[in-house]
PDB file of N, CA and C in Angstrom:
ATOM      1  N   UNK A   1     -19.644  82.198  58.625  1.00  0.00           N
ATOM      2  CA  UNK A   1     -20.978  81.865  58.145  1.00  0.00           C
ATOM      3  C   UNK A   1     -20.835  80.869  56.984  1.00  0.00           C
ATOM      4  N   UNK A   2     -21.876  79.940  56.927  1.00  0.00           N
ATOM      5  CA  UNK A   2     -21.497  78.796  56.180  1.00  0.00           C
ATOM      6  C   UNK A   2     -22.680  79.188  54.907  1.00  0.00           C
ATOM      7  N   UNK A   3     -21.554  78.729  53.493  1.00  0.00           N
ATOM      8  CA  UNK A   3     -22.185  79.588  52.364  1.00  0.00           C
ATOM      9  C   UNK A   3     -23.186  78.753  51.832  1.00  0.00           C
ATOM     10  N   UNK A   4     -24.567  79.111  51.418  1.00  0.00           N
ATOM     11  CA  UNK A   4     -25.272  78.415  50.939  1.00  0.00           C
ATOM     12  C   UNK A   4     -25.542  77.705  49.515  1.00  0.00           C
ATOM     13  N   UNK A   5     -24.862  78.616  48.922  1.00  0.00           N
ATOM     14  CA  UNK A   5     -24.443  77.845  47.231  1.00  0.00           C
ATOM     15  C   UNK A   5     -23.434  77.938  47.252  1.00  0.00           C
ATOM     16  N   UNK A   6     -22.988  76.707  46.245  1.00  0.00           N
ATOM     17  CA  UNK A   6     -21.807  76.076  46.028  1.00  0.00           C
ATOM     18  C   UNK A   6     -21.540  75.993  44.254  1.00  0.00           C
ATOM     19  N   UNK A   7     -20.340  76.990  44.001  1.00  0.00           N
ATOM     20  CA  UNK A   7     -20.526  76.793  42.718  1.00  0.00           C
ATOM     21  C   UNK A   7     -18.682  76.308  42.280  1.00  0.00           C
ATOM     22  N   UNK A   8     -18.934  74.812  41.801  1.00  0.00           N
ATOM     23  CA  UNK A   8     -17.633  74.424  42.006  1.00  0.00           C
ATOM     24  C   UNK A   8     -16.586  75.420  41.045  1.00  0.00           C
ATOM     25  N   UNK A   9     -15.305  75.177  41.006  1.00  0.00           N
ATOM     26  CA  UNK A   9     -14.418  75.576  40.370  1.00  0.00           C
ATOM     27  C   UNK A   9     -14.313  74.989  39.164  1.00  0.00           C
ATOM     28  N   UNK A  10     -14.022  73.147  39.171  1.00  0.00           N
ATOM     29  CA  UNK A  10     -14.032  72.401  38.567  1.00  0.00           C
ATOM     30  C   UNK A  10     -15.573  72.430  37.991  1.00  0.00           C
ATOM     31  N   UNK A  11     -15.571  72.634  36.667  1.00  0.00           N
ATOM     32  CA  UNK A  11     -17.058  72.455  35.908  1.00  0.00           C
ATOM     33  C   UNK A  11     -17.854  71.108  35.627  1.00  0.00           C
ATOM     34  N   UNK A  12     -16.428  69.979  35.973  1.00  0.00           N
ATOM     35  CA  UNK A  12     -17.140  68.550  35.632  1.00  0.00           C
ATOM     36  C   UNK A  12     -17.876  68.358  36.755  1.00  0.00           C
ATOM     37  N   UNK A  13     -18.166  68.804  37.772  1.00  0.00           N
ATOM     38  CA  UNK A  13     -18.733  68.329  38.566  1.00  0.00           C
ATOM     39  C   UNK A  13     -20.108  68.742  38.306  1.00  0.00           C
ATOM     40  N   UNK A  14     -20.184  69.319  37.389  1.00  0.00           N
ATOM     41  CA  UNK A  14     -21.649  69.757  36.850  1.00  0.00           C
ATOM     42  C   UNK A  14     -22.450  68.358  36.172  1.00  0.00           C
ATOM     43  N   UNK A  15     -21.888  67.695  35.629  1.00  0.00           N
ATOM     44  CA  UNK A  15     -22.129  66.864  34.691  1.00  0.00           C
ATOM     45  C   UNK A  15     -22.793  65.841  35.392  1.00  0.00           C
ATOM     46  N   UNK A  16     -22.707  65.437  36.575  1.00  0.00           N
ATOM     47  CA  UNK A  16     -23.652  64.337  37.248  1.00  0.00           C
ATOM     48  C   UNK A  16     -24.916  64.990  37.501  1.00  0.00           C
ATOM     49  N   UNK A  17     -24.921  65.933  37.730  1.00  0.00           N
ATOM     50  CA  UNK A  17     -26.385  66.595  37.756  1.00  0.00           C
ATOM     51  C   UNK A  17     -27.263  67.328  36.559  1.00  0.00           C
ATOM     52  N   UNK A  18     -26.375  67.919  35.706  1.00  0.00           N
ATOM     53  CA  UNK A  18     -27.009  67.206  34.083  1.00  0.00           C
ATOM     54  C   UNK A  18     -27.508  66.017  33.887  1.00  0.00           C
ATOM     55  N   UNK A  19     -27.038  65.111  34.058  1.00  0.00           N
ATOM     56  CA  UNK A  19     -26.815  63.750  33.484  1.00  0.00           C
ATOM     57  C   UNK A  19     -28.751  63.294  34.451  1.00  0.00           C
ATOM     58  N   UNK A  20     -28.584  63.407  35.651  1.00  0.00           N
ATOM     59  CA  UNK A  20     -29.505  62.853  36.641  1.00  0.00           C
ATOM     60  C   UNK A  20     -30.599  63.882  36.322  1.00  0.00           C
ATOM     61  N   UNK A  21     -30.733  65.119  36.089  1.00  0.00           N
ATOM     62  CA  UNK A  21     -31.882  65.939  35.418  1.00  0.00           C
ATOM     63  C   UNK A  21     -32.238  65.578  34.221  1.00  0.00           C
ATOM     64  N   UNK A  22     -31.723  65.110  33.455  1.00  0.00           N
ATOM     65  CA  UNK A  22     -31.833  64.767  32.650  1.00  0.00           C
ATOM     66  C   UNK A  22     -32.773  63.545  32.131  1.00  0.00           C
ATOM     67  N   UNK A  23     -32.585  62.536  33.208  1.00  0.00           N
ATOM     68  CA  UNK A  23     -32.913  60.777  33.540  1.00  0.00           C
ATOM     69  C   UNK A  23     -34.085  61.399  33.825  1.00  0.00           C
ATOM     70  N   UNK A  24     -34.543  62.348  34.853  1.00  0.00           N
ATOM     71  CA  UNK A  24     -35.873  62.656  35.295  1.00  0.00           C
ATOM     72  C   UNK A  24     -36.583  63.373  34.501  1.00  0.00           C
ATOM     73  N   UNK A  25     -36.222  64.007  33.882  1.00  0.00           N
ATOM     74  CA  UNK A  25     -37.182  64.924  32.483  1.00  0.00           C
ATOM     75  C   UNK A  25     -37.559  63.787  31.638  1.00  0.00           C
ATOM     76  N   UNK A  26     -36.858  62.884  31.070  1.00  0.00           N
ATOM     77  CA  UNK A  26     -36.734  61.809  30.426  1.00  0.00           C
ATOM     78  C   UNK A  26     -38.197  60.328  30.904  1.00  0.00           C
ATOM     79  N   UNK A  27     -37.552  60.394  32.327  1.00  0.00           N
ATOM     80  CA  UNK A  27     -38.535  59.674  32.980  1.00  0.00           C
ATOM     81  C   UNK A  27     -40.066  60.338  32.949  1.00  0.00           C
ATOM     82  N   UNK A  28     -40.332  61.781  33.674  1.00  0.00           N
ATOM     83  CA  UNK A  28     -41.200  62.542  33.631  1.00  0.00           C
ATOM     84  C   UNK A  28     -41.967  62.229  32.454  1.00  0.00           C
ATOM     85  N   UNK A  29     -41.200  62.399  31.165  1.00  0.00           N
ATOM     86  CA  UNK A  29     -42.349  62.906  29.714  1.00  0.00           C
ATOM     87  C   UNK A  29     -42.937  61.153  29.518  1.00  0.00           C
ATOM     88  N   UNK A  30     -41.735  60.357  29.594  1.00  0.00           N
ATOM     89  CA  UNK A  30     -42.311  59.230  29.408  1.00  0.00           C
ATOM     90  C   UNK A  30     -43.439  58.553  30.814  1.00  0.00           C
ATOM     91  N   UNK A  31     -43.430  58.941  31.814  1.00  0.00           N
ATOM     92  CA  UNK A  31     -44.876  58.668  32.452  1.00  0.00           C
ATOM     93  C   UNK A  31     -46.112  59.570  32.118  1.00  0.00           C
ATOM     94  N   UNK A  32     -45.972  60.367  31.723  1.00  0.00           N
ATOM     95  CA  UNK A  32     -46.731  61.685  31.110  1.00  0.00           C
ATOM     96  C   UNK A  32     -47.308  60.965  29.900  1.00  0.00           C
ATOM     97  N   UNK A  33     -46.686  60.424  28.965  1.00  0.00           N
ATOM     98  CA  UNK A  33     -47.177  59.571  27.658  1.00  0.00           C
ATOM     99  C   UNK A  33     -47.909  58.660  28.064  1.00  0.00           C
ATOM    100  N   UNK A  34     -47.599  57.573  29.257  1.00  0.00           N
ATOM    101  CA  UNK A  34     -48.156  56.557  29.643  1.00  0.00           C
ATOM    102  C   UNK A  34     -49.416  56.820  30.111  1.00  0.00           C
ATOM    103  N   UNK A  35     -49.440  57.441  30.932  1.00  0.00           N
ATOM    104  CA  UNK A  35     -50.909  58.033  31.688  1.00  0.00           C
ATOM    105  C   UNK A  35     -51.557  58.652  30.601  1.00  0.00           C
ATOM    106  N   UNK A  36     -51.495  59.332  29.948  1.00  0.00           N
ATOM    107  CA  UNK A  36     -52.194  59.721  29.048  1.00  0.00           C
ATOM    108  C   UNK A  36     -52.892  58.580  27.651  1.00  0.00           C
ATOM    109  N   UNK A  37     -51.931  57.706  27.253  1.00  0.00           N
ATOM    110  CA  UNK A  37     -52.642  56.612  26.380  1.00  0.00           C
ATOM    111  C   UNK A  37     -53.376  56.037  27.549  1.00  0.00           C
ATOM    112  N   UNK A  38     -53.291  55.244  28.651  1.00  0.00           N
ATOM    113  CA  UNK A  38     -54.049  54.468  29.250  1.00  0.00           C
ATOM    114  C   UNK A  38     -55.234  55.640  29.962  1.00  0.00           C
ATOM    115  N   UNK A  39     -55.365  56.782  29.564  1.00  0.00           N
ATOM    116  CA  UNK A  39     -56.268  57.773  29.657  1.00  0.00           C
ATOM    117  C   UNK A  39     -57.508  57.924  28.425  1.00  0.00           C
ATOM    118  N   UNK A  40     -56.631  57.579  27.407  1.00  0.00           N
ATOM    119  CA  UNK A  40     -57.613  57.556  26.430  1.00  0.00           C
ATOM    120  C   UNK A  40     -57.935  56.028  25.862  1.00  0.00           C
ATOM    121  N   UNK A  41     -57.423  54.936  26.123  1.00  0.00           N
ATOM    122  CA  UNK A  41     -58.376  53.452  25.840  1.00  0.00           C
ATOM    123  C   UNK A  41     -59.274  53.751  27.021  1.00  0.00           C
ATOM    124  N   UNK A  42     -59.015  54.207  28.404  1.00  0.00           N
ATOM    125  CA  UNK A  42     -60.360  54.100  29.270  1.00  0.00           C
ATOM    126  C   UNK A  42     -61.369  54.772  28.503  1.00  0.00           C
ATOM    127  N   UNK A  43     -61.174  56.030  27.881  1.00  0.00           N
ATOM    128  CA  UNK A  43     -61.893  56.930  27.122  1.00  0.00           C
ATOM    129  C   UNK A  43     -63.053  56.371  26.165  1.00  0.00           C
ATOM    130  N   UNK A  44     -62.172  55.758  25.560  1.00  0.00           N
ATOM    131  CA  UNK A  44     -63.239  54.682  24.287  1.00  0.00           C
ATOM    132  C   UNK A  44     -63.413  53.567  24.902  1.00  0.00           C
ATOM    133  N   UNK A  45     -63.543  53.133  25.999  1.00  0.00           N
ATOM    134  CA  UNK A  45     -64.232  52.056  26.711  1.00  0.00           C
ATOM    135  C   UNK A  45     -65.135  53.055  27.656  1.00  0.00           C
ATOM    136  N   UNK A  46     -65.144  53.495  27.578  1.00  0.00           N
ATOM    137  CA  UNK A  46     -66.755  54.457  28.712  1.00  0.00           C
ATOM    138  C   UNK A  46     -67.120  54.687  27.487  1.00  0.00           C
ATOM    139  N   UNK A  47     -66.729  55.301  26.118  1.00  0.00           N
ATOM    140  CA  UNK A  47     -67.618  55.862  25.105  1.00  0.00           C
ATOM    141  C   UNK A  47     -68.260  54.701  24.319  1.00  0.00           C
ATOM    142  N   UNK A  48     -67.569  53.696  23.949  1.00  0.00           N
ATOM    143  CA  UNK A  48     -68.273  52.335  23.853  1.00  0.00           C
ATOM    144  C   UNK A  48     -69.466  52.096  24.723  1.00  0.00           C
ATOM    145  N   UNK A  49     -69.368  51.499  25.933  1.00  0.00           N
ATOM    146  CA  UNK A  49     -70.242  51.084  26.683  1.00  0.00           C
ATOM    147  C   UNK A  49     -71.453  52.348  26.434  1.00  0.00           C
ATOM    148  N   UNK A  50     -70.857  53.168  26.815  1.00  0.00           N
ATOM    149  CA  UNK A  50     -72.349  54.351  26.387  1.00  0.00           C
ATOM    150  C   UNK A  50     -73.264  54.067  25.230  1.00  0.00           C
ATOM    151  N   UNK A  51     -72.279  54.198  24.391  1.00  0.00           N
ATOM    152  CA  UNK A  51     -72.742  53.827  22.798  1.00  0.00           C
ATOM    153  C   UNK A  51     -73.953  52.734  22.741  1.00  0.00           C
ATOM    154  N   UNK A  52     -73.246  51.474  23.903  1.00  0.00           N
ATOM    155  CA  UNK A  52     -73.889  50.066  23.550  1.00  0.00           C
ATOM    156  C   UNK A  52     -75.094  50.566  24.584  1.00  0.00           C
ATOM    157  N   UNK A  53     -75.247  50.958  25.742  1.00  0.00           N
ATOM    158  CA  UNK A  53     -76.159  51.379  26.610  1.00  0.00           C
ATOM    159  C   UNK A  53     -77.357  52.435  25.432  1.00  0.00           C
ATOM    160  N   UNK A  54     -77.104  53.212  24.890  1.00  0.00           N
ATOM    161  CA  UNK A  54     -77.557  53.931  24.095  1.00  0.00           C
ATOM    162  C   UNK A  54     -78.494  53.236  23.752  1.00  0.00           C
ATOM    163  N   UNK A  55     -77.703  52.271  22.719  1.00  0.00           N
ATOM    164  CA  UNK A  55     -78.306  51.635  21.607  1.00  0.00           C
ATOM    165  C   UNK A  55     -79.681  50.755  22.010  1.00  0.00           C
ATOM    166  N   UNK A  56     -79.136  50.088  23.064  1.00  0.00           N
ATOM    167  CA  UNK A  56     -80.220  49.287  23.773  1.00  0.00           C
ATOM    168  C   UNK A  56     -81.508  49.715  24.199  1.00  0.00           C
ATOM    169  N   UNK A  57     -81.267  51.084  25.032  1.00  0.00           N
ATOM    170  CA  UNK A  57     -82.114  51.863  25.332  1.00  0.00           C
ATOM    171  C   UNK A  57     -83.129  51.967  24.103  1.00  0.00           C
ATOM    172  N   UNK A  58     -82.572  52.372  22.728  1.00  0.00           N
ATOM    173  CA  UNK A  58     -83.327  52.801  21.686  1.00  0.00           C
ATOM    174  C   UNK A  58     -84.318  51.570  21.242  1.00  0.00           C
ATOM    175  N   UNK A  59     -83.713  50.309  21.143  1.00  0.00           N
ATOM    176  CA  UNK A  59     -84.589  49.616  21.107  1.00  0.00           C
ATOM    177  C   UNK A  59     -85.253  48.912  21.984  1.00  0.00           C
ATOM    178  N   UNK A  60     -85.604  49.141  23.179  1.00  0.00           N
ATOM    179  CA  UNK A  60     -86.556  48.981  24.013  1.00  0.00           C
ATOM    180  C   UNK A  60     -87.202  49.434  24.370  1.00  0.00           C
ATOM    181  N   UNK A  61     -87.197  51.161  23.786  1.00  0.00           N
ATOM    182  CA  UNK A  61     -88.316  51.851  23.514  1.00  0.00           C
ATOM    183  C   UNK A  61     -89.646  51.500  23.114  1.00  0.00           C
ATOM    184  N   UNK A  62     -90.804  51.487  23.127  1.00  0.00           N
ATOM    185  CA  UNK A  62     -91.847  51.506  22.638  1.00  0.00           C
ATOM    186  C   UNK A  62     -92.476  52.331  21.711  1.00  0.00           C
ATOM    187  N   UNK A  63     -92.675  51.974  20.339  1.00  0.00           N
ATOM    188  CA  UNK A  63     -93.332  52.951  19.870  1.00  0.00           C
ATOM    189  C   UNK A  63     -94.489  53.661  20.182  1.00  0.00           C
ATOM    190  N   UNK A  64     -94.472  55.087  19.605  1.00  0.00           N
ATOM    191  CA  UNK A  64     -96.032  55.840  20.433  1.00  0.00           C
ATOM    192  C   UNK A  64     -97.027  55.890  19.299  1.00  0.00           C
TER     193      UNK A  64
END
């Protein structure tokens, strides 16, 4: 029967897969940062435009 984990003898062979988990946690947090700032300038550009929509609204009101 063919064994399903493999746990080497030699421990360096651990180290390329440290190394490559590593690159991806790394990669991960830094797209995680990215999406998130370009999450929040969209943020204050919808809250802007609102703002300016707002404003307009107010003065094209009619007084009663």
């Amino acid at each position: 029967m063919m064994e399903f984990l493999y746990f080497p003898q030699d421990k360096s062979e651990y180290i390329p897969a440290i190394v490559m988990l590593m690159l991806f946690i790394v990669f991960a947090a830094v797209t995680m940062i990215w999406f998130i700032k370009i999450s929040q300038k969209e943020e204050q550009k919808v809250d802007q435009a609102y703002r300016l929509d707002e404003h307009a609204n107010k003065e094209n009101e009619k007084p009663r």
